[in-house]
PDB file of N, CA and C in Angstrom:
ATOM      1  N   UNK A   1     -51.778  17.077 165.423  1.00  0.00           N
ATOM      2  CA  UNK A   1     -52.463  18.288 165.806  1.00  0.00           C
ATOM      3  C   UNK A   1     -53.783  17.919 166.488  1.00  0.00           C
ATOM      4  N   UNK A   2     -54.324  18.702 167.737  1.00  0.00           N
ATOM      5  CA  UNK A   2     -55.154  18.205 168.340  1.00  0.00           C
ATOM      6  C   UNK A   2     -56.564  18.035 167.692  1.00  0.00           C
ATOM      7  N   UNK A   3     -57.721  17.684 167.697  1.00  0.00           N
ATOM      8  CA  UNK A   3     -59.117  17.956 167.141  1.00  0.00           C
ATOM      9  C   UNK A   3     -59.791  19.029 167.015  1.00  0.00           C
ATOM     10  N   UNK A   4     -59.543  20.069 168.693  1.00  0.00           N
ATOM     11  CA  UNK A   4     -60.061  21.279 168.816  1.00  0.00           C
ATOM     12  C   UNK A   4     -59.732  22.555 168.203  1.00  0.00           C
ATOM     13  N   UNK A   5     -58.206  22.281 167.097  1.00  0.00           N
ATOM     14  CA  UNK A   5     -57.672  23.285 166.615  1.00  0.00           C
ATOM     15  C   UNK A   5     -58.150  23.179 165.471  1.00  0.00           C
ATOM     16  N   UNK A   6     -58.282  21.966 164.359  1.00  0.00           N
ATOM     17  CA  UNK A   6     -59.163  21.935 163.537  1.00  0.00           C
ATOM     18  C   UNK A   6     -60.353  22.328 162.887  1.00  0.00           C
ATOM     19  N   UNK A   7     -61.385  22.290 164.204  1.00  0.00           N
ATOM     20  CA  UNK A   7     -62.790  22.508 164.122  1.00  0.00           C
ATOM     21  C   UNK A   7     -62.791  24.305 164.897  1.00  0.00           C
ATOM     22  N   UNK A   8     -61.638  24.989 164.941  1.00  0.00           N
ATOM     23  CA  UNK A   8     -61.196  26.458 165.757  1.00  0.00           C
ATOM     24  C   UNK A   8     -61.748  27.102 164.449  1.00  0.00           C
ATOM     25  N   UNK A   9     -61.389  26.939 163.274  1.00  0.00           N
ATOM     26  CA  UNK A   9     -61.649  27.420 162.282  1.00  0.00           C
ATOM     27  C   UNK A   9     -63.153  27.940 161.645  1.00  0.00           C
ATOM     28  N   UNK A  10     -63.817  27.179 161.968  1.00  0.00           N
ATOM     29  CA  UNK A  10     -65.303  26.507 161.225  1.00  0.00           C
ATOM     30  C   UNK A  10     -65.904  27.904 161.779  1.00  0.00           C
ATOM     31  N   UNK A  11     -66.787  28.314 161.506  1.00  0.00           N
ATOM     32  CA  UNK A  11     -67.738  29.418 161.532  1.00  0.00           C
ATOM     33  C   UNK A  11     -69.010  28.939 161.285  1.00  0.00           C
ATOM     34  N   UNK A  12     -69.732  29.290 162.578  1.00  0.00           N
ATOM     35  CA  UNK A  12     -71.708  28.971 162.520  1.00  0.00           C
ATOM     36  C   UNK A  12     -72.326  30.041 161.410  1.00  0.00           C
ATOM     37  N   UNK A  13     -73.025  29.656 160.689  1.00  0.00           N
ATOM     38  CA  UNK A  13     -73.919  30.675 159.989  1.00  0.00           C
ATOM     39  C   UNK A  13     -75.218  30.680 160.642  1.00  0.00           C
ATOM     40  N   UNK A  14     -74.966  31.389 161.283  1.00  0.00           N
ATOM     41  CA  UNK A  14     -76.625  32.591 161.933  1.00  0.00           C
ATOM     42  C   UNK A  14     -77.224  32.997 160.533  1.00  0.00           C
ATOM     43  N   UNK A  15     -78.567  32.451 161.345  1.00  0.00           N
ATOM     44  CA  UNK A  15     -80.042  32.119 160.280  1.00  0.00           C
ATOM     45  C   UNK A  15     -80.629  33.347 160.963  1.00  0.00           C
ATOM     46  N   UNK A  16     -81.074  33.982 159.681  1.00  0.00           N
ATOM     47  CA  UNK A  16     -81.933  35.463 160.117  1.00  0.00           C
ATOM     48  C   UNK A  16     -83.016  34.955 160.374  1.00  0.00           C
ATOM     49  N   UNK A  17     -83.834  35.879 161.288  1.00  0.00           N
ATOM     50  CA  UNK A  17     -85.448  35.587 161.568  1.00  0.00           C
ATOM     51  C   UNK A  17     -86.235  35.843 159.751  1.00  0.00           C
ATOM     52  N   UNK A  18     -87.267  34.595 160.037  1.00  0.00           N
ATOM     53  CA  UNK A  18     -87.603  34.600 158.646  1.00  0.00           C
ATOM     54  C   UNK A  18     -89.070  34.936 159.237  1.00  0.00           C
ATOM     55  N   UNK A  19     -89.920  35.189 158.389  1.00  0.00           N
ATOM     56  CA  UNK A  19     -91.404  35.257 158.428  1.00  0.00           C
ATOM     57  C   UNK A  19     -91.719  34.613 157.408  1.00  0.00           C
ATOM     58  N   UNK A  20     -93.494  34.695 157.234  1.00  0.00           N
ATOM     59  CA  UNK A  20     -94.138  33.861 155.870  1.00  0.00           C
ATOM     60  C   UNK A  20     -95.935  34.395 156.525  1.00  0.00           C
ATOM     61  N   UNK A  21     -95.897  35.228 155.676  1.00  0.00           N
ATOM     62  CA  UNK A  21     -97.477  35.535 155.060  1.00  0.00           C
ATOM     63  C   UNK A  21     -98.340  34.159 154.459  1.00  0.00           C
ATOM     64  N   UNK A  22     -99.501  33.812 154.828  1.00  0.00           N
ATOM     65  CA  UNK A  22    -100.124  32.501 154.633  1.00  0.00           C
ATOM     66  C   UNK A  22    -101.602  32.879 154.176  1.00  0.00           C
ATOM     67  N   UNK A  23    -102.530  33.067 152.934  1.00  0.00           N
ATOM     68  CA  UNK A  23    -103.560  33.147 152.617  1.00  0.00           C
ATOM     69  C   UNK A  23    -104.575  32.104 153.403  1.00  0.00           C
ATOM     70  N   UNK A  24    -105.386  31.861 153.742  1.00  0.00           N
ATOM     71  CA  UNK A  24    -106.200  30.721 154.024  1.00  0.00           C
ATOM     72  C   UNK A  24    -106.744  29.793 152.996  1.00  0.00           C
ATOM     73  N   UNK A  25    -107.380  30.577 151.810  1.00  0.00           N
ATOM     74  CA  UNK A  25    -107.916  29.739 150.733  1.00  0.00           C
ATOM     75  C   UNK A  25    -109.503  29.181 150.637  1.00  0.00           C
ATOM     76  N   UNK A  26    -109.922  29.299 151.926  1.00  0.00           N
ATOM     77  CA  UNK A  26    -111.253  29.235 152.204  1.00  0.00           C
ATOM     78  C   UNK A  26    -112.416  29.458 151.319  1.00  0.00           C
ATOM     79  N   UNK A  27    -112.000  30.649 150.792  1.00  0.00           N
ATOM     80  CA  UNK A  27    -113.011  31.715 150.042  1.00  0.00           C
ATOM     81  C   UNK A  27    -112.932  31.054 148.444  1.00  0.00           C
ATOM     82  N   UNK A  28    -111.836  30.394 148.457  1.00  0.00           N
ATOM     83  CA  UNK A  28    -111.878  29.852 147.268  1.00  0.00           C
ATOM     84  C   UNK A  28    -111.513  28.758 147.092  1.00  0.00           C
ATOM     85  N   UNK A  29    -111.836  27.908 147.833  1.00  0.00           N
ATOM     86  CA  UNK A  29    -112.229  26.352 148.086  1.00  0.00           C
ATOM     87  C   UNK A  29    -110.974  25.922 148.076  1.00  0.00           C
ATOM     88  N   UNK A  30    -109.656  25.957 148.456  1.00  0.00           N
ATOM     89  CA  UNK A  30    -108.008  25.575 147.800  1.00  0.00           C
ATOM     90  C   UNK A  30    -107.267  25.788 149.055  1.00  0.00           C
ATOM     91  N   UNK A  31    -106.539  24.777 149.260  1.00  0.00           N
ATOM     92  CA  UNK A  31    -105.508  24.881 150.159  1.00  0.00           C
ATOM     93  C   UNK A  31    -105.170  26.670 150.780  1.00  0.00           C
ATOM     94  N   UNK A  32    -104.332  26.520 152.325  1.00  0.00           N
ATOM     95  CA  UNK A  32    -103.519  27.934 152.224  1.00  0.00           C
ATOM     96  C   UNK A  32    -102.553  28.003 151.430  1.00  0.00           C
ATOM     97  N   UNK A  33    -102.032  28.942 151.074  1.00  0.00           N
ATOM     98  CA  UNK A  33    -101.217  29.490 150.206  1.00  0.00           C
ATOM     99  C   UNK A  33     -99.962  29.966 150.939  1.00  0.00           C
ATOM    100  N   UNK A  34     -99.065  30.231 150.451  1.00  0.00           N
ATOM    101  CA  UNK A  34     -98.201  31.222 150.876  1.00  0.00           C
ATOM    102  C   UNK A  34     -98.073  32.372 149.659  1.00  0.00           C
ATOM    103  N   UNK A  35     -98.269  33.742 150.893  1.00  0.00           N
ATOM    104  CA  UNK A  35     -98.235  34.815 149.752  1.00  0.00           C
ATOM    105  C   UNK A  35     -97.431  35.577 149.772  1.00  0.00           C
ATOM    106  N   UNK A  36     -96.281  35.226 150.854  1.00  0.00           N
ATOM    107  CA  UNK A  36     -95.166  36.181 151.070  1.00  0.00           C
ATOM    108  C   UNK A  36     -94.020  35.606 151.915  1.00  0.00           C
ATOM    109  N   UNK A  37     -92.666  35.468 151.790  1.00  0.00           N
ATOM    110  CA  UNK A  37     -91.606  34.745 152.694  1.00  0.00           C
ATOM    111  C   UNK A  37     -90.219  35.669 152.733  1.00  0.00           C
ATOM    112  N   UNK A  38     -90.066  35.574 153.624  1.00  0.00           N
ATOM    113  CA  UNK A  38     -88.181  36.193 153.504  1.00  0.00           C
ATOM    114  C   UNK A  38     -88.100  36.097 154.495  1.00  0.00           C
ATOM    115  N   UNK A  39     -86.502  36.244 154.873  1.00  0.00           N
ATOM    116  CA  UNK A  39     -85.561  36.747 155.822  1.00  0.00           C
ATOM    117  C   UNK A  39     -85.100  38.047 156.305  1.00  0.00           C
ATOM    118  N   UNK A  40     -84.651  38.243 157.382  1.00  0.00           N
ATOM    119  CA  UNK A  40     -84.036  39.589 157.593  1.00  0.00           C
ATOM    120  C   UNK A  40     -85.332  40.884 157.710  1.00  0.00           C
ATOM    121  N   UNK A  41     -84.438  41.733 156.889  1.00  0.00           N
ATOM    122  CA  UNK A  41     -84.988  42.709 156.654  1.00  0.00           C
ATOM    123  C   UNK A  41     -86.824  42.718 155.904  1.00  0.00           C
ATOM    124  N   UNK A  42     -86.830  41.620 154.988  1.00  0.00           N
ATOM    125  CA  UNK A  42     -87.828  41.129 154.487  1.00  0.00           C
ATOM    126  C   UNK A  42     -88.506  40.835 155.229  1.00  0.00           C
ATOM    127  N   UNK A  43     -88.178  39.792 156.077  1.00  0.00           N
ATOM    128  CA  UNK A  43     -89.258  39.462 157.149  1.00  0.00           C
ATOM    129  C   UNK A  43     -89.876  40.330 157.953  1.00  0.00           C
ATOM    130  N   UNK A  44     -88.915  41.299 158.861  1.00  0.00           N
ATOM    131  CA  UNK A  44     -89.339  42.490 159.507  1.00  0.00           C
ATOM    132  C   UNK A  44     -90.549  43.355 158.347  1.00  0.00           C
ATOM    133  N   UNK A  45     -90.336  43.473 157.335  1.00  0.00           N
ATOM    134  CA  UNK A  45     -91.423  44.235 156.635  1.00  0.00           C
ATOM    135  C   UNK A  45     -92.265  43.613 156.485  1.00  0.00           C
ATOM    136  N   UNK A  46     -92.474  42.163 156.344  1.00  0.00           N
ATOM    137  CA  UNK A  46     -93.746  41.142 155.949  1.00  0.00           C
ATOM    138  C   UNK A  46     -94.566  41.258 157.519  1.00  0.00           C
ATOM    139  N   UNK A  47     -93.758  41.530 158.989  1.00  0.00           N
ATOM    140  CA  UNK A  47     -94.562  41.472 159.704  1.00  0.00           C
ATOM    141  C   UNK A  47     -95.117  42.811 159.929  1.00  0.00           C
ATOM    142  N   UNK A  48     -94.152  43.960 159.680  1.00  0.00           N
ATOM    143  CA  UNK A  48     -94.801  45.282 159.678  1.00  0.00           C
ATOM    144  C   UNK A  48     -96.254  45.787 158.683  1.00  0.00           C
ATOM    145  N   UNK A  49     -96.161  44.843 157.897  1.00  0.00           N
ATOM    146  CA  UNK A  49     -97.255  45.258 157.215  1.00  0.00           C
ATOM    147  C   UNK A  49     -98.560  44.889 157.368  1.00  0.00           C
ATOM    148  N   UNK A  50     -98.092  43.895 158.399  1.00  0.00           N
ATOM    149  CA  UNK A  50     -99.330  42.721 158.819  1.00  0.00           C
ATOM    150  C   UNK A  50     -99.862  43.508 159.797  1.00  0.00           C
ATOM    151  N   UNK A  51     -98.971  44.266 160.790  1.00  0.00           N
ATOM    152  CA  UNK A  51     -99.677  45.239 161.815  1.00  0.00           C
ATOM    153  C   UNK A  51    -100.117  46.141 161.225  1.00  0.00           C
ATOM    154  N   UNK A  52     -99.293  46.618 160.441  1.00  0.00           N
ATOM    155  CA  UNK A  52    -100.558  48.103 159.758  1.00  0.00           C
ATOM    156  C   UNK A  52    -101.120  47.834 159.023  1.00  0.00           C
ATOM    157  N   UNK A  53    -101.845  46.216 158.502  1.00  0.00           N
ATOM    158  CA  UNK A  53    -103.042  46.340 158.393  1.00  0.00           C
ATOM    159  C   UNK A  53    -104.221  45.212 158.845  1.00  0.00           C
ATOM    160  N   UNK A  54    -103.696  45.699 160.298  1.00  0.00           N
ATOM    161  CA  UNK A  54    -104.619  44.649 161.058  1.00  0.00           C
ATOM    162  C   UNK A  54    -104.952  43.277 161.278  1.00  0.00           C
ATOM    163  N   UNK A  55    -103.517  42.471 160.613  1.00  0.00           N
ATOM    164  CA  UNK A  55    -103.349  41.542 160.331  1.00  0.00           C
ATOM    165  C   UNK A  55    -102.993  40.520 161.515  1.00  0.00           C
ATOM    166  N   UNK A  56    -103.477  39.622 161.844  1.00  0.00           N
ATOM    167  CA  UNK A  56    -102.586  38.906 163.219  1.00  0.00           C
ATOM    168  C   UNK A  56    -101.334  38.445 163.026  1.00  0.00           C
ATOM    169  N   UNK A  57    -100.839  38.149 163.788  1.00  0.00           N
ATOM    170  CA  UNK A  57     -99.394  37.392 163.657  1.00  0.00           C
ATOM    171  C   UNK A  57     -99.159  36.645 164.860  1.00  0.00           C
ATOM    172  N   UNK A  58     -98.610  35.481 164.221  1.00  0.00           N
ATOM    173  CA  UNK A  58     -98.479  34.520 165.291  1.00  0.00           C
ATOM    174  C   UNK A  58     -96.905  33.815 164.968  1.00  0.00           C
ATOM    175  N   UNK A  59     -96.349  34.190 166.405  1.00  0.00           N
ATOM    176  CA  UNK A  59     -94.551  33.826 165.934  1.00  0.00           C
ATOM    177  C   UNK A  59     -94.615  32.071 166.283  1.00  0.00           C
ATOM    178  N   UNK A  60     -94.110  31.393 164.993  1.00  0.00           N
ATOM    179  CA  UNK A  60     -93.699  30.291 165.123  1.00  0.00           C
ATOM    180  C   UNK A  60     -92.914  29.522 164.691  1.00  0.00           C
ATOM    181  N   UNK A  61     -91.418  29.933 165.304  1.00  0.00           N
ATOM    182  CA  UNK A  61     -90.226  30.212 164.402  1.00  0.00           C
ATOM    183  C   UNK A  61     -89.780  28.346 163.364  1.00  0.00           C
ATOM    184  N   UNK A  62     -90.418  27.691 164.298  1.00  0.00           N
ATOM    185  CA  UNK A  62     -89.697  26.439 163.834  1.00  0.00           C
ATOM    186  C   UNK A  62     -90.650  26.550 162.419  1.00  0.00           C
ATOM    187  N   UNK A  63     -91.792  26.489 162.269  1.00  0.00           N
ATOM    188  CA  UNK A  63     -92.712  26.726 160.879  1.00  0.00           C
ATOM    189  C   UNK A  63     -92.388  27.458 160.217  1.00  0.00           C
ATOM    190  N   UNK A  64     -92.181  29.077 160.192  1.00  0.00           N
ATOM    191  CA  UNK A  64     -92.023  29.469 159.845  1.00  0.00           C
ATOM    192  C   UNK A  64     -90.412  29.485 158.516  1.00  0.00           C
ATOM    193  N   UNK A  65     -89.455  28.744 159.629  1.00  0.00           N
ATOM    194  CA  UNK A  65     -88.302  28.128 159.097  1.00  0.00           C
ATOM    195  C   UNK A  65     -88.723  27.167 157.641  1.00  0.00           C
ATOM    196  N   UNK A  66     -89.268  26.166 157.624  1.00  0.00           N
ATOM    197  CA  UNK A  66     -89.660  24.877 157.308  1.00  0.00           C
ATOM    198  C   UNK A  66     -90.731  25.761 156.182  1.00  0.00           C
ATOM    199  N   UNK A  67     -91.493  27.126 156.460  1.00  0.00           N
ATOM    200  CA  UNK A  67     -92.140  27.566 155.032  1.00  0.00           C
ATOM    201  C   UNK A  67     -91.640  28.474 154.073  1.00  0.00           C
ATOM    202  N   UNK A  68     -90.657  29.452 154.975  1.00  0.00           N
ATOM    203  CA  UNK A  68     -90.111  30.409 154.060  1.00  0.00           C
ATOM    204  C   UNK A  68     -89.103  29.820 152.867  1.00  0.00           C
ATOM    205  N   UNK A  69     -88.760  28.304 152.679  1.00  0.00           N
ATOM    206  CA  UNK A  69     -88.408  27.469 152.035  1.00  0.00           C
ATOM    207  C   UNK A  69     -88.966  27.569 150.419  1.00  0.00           C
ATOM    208  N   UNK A  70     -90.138  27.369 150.800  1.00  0.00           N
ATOM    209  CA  UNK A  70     -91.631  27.260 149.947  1.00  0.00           C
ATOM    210  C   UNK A  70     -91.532  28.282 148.917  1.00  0.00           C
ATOM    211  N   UNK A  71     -92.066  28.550 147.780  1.00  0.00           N
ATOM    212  CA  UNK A  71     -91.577  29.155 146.918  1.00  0.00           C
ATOM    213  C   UNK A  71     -93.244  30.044 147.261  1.00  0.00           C
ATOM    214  N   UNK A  72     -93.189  31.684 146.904  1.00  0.00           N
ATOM    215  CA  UNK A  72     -94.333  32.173 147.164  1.00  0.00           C
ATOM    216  C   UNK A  72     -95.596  31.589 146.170  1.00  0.00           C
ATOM    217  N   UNK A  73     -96.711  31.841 146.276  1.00  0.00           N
ATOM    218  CA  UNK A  73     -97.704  31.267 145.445  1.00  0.00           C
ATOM    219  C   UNK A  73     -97.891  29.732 145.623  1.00  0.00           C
ATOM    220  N   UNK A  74     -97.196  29.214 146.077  1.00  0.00           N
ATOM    221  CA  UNK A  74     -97.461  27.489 146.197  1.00  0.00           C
ATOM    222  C   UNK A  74     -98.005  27.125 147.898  1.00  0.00           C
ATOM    223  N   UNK A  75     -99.118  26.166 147.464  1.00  0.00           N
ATOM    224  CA  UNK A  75     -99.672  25.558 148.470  1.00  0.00           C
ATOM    225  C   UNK A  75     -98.423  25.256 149.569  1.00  0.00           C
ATOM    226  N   UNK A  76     -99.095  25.021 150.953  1.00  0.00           N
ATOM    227  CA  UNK A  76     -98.727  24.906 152.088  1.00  0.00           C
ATOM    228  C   UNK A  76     -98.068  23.263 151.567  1.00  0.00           C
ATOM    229  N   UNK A  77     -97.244  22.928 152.194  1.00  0.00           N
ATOM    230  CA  UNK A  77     -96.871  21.065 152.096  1.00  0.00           C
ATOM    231  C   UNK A  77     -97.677  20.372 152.356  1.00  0.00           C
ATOM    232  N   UNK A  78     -97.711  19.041 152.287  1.00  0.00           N
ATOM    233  CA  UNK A  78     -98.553  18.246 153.393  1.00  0.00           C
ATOM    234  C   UNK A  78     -97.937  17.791 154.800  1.00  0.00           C
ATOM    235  N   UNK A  79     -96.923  18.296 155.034  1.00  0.00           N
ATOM    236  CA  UNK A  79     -95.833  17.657 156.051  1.00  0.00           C
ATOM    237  C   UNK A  79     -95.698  18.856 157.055  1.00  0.00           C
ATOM    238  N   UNK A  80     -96.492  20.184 156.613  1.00  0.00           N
ATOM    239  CA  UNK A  80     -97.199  21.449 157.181  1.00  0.00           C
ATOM    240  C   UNK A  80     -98.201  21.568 157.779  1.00  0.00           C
ATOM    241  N   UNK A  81     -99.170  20.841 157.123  1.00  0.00           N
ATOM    242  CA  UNK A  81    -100.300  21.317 156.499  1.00  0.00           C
ATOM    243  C   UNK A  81    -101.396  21.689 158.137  1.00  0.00           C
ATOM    244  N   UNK A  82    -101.480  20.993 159.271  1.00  0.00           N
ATOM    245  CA  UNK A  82    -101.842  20.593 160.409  1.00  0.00           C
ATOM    246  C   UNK A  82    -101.333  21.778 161.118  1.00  0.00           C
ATOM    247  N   UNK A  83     -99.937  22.092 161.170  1.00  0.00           N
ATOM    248  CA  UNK A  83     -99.531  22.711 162.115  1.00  0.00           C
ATOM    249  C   UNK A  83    -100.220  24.337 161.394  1.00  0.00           C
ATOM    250  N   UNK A  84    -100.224  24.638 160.302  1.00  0.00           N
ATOM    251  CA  UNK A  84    -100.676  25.488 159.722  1.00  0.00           C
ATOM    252  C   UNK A  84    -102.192  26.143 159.976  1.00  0.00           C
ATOM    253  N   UNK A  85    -102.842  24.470 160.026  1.00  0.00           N
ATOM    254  CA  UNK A  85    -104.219  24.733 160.501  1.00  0.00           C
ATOM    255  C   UNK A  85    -104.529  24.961 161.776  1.00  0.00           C
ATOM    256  N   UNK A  86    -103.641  25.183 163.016  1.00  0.00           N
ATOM    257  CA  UNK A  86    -103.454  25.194 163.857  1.00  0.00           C
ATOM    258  C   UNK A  86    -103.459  26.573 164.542  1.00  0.00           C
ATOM    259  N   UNK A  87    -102.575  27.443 163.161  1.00  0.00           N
ATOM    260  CA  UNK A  87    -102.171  28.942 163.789  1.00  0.00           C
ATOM    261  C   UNK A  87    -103.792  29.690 162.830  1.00  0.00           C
ATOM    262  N   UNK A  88    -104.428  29.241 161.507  1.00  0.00           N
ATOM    263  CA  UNK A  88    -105.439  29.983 161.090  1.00  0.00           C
ATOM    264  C   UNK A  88    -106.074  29.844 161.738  1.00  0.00           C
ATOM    265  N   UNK A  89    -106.731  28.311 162.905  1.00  0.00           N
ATOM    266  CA  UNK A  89    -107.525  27.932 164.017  1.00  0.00           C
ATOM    267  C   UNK A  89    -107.480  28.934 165.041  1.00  0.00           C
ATOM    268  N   UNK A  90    -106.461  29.516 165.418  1.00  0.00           N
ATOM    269  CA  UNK A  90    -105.887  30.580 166.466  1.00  0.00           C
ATOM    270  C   UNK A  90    -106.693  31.551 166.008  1.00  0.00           C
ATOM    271  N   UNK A  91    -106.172  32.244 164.190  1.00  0.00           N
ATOM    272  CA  UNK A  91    -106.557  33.480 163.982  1.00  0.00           C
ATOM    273  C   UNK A  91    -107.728  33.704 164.166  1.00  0.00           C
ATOM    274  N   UNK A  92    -108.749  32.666 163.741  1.00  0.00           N
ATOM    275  CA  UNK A  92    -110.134  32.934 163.368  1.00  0.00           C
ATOM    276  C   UNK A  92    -110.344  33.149 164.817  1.00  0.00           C
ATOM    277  N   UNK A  93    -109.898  32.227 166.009  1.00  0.00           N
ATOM    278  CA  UNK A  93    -111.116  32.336 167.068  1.00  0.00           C
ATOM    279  C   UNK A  93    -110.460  33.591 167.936  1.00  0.00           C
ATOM    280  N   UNK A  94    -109.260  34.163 168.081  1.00  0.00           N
ATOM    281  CA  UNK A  94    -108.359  35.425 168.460  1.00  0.00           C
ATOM    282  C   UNK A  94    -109.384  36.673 167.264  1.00  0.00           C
ATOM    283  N   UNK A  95    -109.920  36.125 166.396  1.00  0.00           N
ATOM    284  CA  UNK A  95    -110.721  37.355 165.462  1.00  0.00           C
ATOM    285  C   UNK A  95    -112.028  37.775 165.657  1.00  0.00           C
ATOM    286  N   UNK A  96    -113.191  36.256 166.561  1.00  0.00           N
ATOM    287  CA  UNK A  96    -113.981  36.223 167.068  1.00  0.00           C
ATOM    288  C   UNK A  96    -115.061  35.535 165.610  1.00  0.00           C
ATOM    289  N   UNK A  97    -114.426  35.005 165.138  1.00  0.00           N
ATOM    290  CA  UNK A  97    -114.685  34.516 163.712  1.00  0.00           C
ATOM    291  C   UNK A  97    -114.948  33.182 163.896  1.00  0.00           C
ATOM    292  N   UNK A  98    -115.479  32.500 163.191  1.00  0.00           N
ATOM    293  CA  UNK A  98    -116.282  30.903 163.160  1.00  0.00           C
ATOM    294  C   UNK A  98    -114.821  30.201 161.947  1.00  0.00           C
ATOM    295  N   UNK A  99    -114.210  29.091 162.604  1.00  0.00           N
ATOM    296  CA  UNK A  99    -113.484  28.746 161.840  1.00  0.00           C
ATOM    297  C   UNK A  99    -113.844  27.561 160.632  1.00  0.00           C
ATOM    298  N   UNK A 100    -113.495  28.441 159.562  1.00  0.00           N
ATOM    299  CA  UNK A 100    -113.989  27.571 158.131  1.00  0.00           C
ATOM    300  C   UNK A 100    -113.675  25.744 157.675  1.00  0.00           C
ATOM    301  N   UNK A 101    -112.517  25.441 158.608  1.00  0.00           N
ATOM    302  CA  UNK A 101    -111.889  24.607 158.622  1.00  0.00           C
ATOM    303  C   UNK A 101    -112.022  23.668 159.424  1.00  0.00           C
ATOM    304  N   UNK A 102    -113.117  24.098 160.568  1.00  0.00           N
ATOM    305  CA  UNK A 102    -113.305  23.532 161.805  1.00  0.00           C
ATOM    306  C   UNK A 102    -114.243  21.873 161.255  1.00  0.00           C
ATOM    307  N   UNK A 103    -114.118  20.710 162.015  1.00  0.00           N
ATOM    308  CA  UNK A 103    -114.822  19.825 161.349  1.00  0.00           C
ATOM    309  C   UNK A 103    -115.976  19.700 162.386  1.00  0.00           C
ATOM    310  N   UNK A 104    -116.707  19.329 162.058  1.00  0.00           N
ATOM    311  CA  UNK A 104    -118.274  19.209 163.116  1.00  0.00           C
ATOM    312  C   UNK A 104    -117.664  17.760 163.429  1.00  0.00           C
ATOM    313  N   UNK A 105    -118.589  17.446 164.940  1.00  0.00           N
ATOM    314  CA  UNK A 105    -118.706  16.105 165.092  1.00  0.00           C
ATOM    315  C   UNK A 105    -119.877  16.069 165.439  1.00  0.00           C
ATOM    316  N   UNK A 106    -120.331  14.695 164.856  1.00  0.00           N
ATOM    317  CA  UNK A 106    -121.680  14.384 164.834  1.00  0.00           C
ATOM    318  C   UNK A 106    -122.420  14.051 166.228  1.00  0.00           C
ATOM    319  N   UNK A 107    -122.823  14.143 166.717  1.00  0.00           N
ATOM    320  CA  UNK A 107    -123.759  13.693 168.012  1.00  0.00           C
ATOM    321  C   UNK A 107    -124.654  12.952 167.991  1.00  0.00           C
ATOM    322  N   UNK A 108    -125.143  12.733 167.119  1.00  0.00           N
ATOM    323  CA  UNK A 108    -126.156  11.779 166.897  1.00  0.00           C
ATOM    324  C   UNK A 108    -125.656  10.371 166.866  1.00  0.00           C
ATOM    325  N   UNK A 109    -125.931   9.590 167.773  1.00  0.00           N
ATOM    326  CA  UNK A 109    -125.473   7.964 168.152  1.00  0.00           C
ATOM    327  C   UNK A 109    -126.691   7.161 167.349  1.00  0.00           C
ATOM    328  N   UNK A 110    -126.179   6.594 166.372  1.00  0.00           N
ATOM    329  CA  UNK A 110    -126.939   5.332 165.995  1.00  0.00           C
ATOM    330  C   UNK A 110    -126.994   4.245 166.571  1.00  0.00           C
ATOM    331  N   UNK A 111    -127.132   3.983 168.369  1.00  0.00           N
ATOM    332  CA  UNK A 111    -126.686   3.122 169.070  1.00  0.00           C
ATOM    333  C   UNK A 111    -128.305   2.907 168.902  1.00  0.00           C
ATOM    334  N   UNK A 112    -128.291   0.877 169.300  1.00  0.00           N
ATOM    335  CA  UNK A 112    -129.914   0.835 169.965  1.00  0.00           C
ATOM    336  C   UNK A 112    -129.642   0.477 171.119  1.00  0.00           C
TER     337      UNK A 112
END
């Protein structure tokens, strides 16, 4: 029997659009958080709620994949953690906000 009749069978499972709500943690000295994740229908409400209440949102499906994993209440990964700081980096300066996370660099040359 040929190969292609074999694999005729198999069925793709389509991955719903997921979202993931992300605390910053700033305010209380601690990693971001995740404070909310799902699929589907879930997700559509995690982002609806973010618009009605003024919340930004920033689509970034491959992350988003890789957090809705994450169990709610638990810190961001470390294998996250960058790309994460990346989209709150967005929010703050899209908010007109000074980012908490931002690192100074020094200017001052101790050269003689």
């Amino acid at each position: 029997m040929p190969n292609d009749l074999n694999n005729s069978n198999k069925t793709k499972k389509i991955k719903r659009p997921a979202a993931v709500a992300i605390e910053d943690g700033h305010k209380k000295d601690k990693s971001p958080v995740i404070t909310a994740a799902g699929r589907g229908k879930i997700a559509e409400q995690i982002v609806q709620l973010a618009f009605d209440h003024d919340i930004r949102v920033r689509q970034d499906s491959a992350l988003a994949e890789m957090l809705v994993e994450i169990d709610v209440d638990s810190p961001i990964p470390s294998e996250a953690f960058m790309a994460v700081a990346e989209v709150l980096s967005y929010v703050y300066k899209a908010d007109g906000k000074p980012n908490p996370f931002a690192i100074e660099e020094n200017d001052d040359n101790d050269e003689e």
